[in-house]
C-alpha atoms as a PDB file:
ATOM      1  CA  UNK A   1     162.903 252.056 100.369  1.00  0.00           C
ATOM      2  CA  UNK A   2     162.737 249.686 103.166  1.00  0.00           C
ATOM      3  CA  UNK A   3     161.601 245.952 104.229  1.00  0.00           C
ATOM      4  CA  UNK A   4     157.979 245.714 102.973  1.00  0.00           C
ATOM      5  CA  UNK A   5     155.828 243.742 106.217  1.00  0.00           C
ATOM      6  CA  UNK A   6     153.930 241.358 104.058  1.00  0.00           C
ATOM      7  CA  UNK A   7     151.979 239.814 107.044  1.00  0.00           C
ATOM      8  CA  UNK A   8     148.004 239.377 107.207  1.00  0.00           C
ATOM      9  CA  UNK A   9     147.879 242.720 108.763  1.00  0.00           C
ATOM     10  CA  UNK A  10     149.703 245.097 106.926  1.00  0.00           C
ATOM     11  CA  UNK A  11     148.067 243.667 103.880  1.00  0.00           C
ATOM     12  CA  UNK A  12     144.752 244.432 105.440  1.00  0.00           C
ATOM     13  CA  UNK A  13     145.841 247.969 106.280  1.00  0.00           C
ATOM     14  CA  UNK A  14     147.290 249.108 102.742  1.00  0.00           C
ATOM     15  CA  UNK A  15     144.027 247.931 100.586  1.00  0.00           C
ATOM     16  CA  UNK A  16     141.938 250.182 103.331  1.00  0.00           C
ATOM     17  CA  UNK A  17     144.220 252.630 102.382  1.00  0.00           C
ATOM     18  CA  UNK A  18     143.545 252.028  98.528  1.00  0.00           C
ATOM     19  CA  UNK A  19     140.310 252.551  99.176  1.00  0.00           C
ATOM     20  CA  UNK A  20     140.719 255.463 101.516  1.00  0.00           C
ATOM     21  CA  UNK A  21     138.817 253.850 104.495  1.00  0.00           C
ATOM     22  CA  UNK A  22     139.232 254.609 107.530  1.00  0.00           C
ATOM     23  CA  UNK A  23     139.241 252.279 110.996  1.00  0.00           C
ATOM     24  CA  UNK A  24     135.796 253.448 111.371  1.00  0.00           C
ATOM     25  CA  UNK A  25     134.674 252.834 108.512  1.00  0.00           C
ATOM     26  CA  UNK A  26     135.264 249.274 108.689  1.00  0.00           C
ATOM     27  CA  UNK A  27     134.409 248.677 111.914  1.00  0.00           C
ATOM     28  CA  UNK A  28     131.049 250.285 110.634  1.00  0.00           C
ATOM     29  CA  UNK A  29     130.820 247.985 107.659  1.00  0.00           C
ATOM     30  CA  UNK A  30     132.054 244.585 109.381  1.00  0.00           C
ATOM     31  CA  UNK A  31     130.557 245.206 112.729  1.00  0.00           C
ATOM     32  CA  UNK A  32     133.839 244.182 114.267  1.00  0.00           C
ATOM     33  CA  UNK A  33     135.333 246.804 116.924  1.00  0.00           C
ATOM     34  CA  UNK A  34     137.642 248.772 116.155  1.00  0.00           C
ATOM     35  CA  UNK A  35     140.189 247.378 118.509  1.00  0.00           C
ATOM     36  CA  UNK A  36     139.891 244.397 117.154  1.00  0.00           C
ATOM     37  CA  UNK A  37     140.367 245.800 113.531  1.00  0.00           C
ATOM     38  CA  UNK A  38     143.566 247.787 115.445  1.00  0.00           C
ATOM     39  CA  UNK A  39     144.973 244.550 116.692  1.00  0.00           C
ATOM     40  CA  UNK A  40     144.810 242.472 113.119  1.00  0.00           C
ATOM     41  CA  UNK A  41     146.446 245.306 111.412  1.00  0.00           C
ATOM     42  CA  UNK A  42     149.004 245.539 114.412  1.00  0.00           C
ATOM     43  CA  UNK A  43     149.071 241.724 114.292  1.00  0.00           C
ATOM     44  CA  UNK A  44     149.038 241.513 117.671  1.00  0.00           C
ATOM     45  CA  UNK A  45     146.729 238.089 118.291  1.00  0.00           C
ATOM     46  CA  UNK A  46     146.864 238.144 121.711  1.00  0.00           C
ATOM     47  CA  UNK A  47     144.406 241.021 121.931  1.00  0.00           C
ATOM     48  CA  UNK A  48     141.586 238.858 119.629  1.00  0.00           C
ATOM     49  CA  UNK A  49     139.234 236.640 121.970  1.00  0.00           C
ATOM     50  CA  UNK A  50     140.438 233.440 120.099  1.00  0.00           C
ATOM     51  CA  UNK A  51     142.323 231.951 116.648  1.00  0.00           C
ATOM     52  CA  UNK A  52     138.973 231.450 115.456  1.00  0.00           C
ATOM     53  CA  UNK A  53     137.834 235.202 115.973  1.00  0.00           C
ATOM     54  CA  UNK A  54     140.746 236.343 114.569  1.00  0.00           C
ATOM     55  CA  UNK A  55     140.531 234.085 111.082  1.00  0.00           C
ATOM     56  CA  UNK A  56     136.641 235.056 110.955  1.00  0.00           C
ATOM     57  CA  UNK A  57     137.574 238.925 111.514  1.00  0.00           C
ATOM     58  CA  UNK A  58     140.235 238.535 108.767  1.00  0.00           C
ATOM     59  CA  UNK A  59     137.810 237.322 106.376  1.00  0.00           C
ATOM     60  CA  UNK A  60     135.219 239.384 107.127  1.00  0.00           C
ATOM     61  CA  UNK A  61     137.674 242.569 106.379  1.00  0.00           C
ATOM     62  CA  UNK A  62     139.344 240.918 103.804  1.00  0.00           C
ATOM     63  CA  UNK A  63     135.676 241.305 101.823  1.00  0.00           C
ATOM     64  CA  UNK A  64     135.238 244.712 102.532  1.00  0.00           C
ATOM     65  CA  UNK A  65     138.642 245.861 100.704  1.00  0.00           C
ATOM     66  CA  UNK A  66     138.845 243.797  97.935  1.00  0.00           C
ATOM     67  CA  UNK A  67     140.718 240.647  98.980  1.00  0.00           C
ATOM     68  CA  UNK A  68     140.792 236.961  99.059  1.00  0.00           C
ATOM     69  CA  UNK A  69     140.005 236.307 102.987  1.00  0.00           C
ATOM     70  CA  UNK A  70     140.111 232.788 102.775  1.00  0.00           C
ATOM     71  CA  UNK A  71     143.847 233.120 101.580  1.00  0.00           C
ATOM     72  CA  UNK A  72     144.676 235.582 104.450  1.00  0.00           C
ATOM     73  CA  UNK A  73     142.966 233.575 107.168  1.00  0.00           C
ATOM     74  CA  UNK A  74     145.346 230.561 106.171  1.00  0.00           C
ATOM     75  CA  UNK A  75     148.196 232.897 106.058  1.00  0.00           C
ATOM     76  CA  UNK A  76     147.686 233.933 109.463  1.00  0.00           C
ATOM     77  CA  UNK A  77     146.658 230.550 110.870  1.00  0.00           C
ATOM     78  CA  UNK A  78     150.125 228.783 110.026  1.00  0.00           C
ATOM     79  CA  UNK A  79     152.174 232.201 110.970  1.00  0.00           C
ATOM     80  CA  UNK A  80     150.942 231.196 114.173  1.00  0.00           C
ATOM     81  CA  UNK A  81     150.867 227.710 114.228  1.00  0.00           C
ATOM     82  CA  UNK A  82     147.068 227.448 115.080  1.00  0.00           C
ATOM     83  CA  UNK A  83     145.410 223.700 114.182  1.00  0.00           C
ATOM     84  CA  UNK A  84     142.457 223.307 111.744  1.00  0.00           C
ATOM     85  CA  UNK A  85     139.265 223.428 112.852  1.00  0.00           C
ATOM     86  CA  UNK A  86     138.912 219.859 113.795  1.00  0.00           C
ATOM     87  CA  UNK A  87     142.499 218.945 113.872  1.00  0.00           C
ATOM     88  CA  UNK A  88     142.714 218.590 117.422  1.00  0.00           C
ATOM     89  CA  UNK A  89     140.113 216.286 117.779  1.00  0.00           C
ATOM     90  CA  UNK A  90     140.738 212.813 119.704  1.00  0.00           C
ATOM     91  CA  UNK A  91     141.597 209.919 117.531  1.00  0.00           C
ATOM     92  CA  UNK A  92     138.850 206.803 117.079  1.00  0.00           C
ATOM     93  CA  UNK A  93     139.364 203.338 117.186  1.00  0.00           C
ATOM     94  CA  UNK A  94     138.247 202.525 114.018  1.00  0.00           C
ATOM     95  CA  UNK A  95     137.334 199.236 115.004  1.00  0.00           C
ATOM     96  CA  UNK A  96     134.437 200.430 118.049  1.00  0.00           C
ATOM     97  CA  UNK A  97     133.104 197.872 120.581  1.00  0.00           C
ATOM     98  CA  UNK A  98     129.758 196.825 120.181  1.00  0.00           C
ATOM     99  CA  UNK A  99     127.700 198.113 122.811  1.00  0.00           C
ATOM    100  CA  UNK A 100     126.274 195.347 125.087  1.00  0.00           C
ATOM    101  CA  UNK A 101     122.791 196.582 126.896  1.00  0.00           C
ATOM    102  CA  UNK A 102     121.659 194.873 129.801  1.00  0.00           C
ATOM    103  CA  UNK A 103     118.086 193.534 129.566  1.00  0.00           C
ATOM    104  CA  UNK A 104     116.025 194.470 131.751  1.00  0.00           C
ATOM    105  CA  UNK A 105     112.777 192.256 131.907  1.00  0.00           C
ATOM    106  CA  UNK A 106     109.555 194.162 131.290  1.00  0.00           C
ATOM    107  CA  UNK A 107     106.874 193.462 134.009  1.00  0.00           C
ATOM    108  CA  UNK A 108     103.604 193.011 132.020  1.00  0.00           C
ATOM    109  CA  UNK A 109     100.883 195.531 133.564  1.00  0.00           C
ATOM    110  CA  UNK A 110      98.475 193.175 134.134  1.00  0.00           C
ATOM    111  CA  UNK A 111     100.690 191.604 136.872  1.00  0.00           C
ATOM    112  CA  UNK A 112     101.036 194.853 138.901  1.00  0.00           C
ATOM    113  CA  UNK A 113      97.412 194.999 138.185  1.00  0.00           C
ATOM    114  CA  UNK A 114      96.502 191.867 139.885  1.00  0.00           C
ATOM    115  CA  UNK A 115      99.883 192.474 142.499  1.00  0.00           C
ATOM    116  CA  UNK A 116      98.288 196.321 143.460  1.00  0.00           C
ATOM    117  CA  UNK A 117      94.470 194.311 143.956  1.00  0.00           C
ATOM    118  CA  UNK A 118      96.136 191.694 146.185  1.00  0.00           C
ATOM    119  CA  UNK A 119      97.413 194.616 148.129  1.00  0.00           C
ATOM    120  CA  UNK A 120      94.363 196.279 148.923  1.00  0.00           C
ATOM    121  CA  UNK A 121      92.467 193.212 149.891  1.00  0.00           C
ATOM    122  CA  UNK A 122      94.840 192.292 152.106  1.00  0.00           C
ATOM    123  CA  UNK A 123      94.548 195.288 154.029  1.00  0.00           C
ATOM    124  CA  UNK A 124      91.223 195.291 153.999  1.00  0.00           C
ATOM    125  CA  UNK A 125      91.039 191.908 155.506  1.00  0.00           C
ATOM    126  CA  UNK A 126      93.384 192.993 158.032  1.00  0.00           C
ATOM    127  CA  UNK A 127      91.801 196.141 158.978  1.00  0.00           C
ATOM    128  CA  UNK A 128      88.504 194.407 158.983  1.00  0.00           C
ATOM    129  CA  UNK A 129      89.896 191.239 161.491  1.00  0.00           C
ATOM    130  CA  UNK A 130      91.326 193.732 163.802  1.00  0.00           C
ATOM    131  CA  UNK A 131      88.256 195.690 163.983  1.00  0.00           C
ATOM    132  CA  UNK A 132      86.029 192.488 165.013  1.00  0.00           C
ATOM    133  CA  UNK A 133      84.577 192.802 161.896  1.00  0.00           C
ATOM    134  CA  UNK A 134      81.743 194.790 163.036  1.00  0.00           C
ATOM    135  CA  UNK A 135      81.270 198.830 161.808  1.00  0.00           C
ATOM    136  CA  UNK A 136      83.650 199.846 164.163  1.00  0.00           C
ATOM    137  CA  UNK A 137      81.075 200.552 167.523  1.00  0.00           C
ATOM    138  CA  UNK A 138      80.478 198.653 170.090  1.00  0.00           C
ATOM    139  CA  UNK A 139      76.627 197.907 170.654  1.00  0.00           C
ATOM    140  CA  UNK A 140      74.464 199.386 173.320  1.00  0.00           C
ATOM    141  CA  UNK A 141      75.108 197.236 176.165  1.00  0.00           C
ATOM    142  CA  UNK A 142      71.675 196.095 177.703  1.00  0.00           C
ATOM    143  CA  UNK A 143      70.726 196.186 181.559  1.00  0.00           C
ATOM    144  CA  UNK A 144      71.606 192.768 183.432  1.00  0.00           C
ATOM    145  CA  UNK A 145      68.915 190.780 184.568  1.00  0.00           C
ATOM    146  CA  UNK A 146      68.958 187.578 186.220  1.00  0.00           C
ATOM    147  CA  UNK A 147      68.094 184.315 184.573  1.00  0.00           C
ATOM    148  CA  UNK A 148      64.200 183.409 186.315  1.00  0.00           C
ATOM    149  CA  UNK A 149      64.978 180.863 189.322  1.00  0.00           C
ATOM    150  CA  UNK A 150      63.027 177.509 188.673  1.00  0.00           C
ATOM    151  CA  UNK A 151      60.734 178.214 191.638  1.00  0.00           C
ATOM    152  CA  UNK A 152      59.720 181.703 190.606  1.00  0.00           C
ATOM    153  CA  UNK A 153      56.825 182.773 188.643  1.00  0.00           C
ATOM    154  CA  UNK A 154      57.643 184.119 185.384  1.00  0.00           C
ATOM    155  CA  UNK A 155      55.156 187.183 184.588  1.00  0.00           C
ATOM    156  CA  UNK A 156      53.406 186.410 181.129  1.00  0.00           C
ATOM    157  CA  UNK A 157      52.305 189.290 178.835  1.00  0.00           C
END
């Protein structure tokens, strides 16, 4: 007999054969194409969108025929040298800096209140002094006549 592959995906590929499922089958069952499926049994990880996909596929079939997926999905991440979840987060200074916030002074609304009112009487005052003050027409403008000379008679009514 020859070298037995005991990687993630000939594992996966002799308990669907234990159970006499086909590709299909699984894909059916799992949801997951059957490309995908294809490409964990072939191990070829390059074909899976991501590490992540391929851990989640491998647990996902792992359930269907009969075996512990959590296992598998750790085998597979260290054959390939993937990080953790989490493992390639940056570091944190466990000491942080306490966040300094700038005041900013609150202007009470009674000021802009009273600053707004200023405002408008101001231009009111303006618009009213430029005007003359008056509505805004000129008045009628009456026919000229001459002051009464000293020596003339002055009608009386």
């Amino acid at each position: 007999m020859g070298v037995v592959d005991d990687g993630v995906g000939n594992k996966l590929r002799e308990a669907r054969g234990r159970r006499k499922l086909s590709l299909e089958d699984v894909e059916e069952a799992t949801k997951i194409r059957g490309r995908y499926l294809q490409a964990i049994e072939d191990e070829d990880w390059e074909q899976l969108p991501s590490e992540i996909y391929a851990r989640a596929f491998i647990r996902a079939y792992s359930a269907l025929v009969g075996l512990d997926g959590e296992r598998l999905a750790e085998e597979q991440r260290q054959a390939r040298g993937a990080a953790r979840p989490g493992e390639r987060l940056p570091r944190v200074d466990p000491k942080p800096r306490p966040v300094t916030r700038r005041r900013r002074r609150k202007v009470p609304p009674r000021l802009i209140a009273a600053l707004v009112t200023l405002a408008v009487v101001a231009a009111l005052l303006v618009v009213g002094l430029t005007s003359g003050g008056g509505s805004g027409e000129q008045p009628a403008e009456q026919p000229h006549r001459p002051a009464p000379h000293v020596s003339q008679a002055v009608p009386l009514r």
